[in-house]
N, C-alpha and C. Protein backbone atom coordinates (compact mmCIF):
# COMPACT_ATOMS: atom_id res chain seq x y z
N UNK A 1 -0.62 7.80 -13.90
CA UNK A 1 -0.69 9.21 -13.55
C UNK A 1 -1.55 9.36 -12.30
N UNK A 2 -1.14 10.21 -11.50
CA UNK A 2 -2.03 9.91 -9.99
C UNK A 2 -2.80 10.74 -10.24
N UNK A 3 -4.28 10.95 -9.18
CA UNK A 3 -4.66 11.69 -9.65
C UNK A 3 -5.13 12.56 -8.55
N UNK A 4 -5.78 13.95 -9.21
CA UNK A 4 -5.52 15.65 -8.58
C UNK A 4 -5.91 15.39 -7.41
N UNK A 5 -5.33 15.90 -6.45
CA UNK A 5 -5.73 16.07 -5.16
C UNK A 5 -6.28 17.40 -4.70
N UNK A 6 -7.76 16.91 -4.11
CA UNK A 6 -8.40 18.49 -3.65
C UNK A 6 -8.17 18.50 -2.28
N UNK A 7 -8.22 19.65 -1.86
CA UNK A 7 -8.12 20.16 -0.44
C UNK A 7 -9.32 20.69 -0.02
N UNK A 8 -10.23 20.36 0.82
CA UNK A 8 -11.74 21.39 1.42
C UNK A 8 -10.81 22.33 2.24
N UNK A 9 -11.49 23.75 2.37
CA UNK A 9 -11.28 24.72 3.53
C UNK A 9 -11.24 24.78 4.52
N UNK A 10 -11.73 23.43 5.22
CA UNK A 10 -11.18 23.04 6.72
C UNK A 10 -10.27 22.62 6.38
N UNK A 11 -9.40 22.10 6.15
CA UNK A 11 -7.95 21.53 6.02
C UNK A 11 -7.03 22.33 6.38
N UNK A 12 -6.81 23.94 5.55
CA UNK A 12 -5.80 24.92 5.98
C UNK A 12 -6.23 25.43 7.45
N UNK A 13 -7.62 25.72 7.78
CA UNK A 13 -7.80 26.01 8.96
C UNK A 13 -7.22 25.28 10.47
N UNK A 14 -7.57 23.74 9.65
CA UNK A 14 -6.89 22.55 10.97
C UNK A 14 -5.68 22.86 10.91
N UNK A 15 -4.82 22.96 9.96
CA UNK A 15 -3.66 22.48 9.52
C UNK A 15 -2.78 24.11 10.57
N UNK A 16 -3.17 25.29 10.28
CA UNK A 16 -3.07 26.29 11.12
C UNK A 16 -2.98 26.17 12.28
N UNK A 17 -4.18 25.72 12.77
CA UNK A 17 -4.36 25.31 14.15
C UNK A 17 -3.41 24.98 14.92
N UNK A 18 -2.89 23.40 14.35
CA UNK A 18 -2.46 22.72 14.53
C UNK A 18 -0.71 22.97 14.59
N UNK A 19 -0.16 23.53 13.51
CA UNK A 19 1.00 24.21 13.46
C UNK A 19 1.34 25.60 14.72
N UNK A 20 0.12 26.47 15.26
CA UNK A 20 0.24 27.34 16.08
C UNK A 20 0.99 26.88 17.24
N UNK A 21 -0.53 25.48 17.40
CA UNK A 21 0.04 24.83 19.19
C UNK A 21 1.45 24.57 18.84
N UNK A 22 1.87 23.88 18.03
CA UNK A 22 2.89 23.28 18.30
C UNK A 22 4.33 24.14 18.25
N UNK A 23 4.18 25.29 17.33
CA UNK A 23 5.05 26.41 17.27
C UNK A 23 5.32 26.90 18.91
N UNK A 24 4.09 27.19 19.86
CA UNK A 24 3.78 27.31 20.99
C UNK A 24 4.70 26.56 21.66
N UNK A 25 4.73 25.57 21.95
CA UNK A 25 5.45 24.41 22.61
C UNK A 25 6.88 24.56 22.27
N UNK A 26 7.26 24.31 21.19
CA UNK A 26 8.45 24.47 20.89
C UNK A 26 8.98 25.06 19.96
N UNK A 27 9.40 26.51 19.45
CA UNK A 27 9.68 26.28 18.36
C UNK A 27 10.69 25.82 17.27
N UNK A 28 9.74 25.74 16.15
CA UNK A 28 10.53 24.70 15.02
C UNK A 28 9.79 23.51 14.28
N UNK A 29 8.85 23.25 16.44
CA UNK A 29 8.04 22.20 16.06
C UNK A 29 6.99 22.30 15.14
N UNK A 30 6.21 23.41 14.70
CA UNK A 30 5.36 23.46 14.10
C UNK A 30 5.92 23.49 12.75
N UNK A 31 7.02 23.08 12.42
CA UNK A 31 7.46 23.36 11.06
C UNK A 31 7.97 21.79 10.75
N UNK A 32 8.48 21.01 11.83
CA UNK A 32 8.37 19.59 11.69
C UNK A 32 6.76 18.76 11.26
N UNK A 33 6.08 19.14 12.03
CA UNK A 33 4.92 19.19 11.98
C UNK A 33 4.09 18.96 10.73
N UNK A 34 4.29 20.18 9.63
CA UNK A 34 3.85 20.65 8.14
C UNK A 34 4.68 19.75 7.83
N UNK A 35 6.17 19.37 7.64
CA UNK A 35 6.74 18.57 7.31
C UNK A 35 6.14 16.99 7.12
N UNK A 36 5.84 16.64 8.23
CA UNK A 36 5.00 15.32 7.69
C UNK A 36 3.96 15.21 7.23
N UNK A 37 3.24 16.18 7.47
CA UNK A 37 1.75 16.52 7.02
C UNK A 37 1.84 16.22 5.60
N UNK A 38 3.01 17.17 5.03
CA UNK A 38 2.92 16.97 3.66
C UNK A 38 3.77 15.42 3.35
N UNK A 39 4.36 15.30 3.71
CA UNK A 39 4.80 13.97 3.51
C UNK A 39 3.81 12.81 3.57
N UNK A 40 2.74 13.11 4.26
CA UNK A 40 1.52 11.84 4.55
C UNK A 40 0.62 12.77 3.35
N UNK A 41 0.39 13.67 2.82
CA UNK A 41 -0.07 14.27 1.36
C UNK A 41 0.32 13.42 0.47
N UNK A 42 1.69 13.09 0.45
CA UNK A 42 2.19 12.95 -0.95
C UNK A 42 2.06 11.04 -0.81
N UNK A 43 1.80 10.46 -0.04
CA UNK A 43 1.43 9.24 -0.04
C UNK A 43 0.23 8.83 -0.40
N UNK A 44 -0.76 9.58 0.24
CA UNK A 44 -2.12 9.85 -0.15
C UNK A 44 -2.05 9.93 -1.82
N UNK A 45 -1.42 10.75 -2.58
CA UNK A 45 -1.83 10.54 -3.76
C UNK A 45 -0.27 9.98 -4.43
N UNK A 46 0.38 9.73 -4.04
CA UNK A 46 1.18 7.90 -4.77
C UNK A 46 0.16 6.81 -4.82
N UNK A 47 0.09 6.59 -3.07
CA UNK A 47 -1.13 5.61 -3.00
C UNK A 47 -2.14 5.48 -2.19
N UNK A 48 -3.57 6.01 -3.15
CA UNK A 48 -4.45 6.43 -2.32
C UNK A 48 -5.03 5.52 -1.45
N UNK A 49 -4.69 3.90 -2.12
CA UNK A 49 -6.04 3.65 -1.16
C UNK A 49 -4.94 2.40 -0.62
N UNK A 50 -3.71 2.68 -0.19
CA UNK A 50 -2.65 2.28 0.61
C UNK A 50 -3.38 2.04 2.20
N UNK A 51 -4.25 3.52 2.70
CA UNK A 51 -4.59 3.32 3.44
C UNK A 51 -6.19 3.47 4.19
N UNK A 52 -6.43 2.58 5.09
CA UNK A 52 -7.79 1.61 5.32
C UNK A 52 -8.85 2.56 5.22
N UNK A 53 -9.91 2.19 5.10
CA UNK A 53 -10.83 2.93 5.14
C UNK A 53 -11.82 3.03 6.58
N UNK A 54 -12.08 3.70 7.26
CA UNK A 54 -12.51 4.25 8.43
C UNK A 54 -14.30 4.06 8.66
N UNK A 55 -14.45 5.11 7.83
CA UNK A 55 -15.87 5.39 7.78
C UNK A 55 -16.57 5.66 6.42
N UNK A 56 -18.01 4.67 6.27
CA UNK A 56 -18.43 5.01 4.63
C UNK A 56 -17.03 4.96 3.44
N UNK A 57 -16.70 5.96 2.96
CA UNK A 57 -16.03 5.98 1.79
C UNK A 57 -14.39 6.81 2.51
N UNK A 58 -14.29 7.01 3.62
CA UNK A 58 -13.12 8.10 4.23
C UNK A 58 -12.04 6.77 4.80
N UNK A 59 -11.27 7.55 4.32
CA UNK A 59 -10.13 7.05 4.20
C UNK A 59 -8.94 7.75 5.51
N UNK A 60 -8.31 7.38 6.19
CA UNK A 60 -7.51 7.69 7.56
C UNK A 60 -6.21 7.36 7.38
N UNK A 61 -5.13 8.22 6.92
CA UNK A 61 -3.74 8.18 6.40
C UNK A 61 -3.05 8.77 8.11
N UNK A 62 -2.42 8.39 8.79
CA UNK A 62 -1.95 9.02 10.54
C UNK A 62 -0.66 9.73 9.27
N UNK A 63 -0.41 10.26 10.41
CA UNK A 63 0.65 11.21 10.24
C UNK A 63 1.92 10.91 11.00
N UNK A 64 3.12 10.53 10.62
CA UNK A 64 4.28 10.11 11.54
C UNK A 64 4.76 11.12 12.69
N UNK A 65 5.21 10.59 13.82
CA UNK A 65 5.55 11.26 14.79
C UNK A 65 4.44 12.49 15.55
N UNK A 66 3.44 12.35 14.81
CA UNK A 66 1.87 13.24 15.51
C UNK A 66 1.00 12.11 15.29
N UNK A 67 0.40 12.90 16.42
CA UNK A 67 -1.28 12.48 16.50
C UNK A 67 -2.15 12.80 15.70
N UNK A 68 -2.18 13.03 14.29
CA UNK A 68 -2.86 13.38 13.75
C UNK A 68 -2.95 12.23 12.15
N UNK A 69 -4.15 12.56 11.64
CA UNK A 69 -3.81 11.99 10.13
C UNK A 69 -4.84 12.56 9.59
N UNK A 70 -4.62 12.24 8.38
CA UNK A 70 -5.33 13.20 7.24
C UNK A 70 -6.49 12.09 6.86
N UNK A 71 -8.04 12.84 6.80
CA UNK A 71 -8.87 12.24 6.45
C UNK A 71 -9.58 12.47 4.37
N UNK A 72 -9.64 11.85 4.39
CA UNK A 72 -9.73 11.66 2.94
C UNK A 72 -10.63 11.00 2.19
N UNK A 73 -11.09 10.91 1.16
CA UNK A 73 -11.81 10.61 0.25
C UNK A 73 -11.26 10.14 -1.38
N UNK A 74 -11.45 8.83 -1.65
CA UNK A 74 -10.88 8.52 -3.23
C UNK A 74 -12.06 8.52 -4.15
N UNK A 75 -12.52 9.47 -5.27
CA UNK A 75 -13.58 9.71 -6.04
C UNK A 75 -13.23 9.00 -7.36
N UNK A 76 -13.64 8.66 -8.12
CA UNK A 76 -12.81 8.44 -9.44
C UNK A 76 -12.42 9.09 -10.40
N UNK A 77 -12.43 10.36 -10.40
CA UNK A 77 -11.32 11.35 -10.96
C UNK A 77 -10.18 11.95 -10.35
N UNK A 78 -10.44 12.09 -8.70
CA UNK A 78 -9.77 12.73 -7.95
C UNK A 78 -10.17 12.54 -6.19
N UNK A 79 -9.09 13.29 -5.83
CA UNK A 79 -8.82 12.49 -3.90
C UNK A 79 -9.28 14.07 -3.56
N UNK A 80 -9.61 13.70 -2.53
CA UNK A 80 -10.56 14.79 -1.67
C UNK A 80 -9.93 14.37 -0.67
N UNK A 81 -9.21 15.69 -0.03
CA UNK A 81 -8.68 15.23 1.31
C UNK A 81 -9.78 16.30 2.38
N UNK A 82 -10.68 16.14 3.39
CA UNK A 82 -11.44 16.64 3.99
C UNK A 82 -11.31 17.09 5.27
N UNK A 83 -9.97 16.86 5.73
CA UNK A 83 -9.51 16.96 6.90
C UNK A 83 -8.42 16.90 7.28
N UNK A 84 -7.33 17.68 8.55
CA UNK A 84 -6.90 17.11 9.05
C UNK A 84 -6.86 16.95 10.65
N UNK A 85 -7.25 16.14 11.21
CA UNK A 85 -7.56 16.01 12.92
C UNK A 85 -6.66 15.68 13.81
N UNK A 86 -7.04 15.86 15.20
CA UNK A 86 -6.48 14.85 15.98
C UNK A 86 -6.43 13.74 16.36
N UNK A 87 -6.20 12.29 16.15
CA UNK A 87 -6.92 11.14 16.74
C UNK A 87 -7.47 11.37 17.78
N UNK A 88 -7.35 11.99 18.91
CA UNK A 88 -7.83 11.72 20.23
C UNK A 88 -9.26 12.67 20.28
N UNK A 89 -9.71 13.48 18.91
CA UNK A 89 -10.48 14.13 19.14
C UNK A 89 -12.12 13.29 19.12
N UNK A 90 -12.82 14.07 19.15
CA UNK A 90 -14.33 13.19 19.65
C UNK A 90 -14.33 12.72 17.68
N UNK A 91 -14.77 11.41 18.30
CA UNK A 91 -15.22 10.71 16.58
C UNK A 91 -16.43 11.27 15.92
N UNK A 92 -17.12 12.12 16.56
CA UNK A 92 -18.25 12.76 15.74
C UNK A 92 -17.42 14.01 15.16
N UNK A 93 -16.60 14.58 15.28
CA UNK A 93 -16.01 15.31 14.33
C UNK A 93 -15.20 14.70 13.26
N UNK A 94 -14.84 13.48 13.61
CA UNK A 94 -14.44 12.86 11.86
C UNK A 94 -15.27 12.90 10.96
N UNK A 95 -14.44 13.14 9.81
CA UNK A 95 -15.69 13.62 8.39
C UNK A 95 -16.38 11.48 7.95
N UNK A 96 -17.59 11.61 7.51
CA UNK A 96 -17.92 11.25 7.15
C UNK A 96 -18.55 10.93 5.77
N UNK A 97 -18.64 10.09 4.90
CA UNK A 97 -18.43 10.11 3.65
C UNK A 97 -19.36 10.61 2.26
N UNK A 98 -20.26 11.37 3.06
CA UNK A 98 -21.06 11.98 2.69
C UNK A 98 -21.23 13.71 2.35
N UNK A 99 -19.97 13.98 3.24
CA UNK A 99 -19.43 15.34 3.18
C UNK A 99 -18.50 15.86 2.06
């Protein structure tokens, strides 16, 4: 049984963000976009710790066809996803595992 996946409140905010620009650019794109987002979600909790771990306890799932991936956390009841970024953004805004 996998287990619950939480979302922090920066997540919908990035995730917004992130869907605007790209709506901007083209639209449609921002709806491809959510599309993998959730698709790199649902891997995250098939298999959480599929992918490497980054920093402290955070975990860095990329996202196909974007620059982005979802930052995360595996607790032992449940996945904490804490983010989602840009790679190219400054590494002091990646969450760290203490957050």
């Amino acid at each position: 049984m996998p287990l619950p996946v939480i979302f922090r409140r920066a997540v919908g905010r990035d995730l917004a963000g992130a869907y605007r620009w790209y709506e901007e650019r083209r639209r449609g794109l921002g709806e491809q976009f959510l599309f993998a987002v959730d698709a790199a979600f649902d891997q995250v909790e098939q298999f959480p710790e599929l992918f490497e771990i980054r920093y402290g306890q955070v975990r860095m799932a990329p996202i196909p066809r974007f620059p982005y991936a979802v930052f995360y956390r595996v607790d032992p009841r449940r996945i904490v996803v804490l983010t989602v970024l840009h790679t190219s953004d400054d590494p002091s805004k990646w969450p760290q595992s203490s957050r």
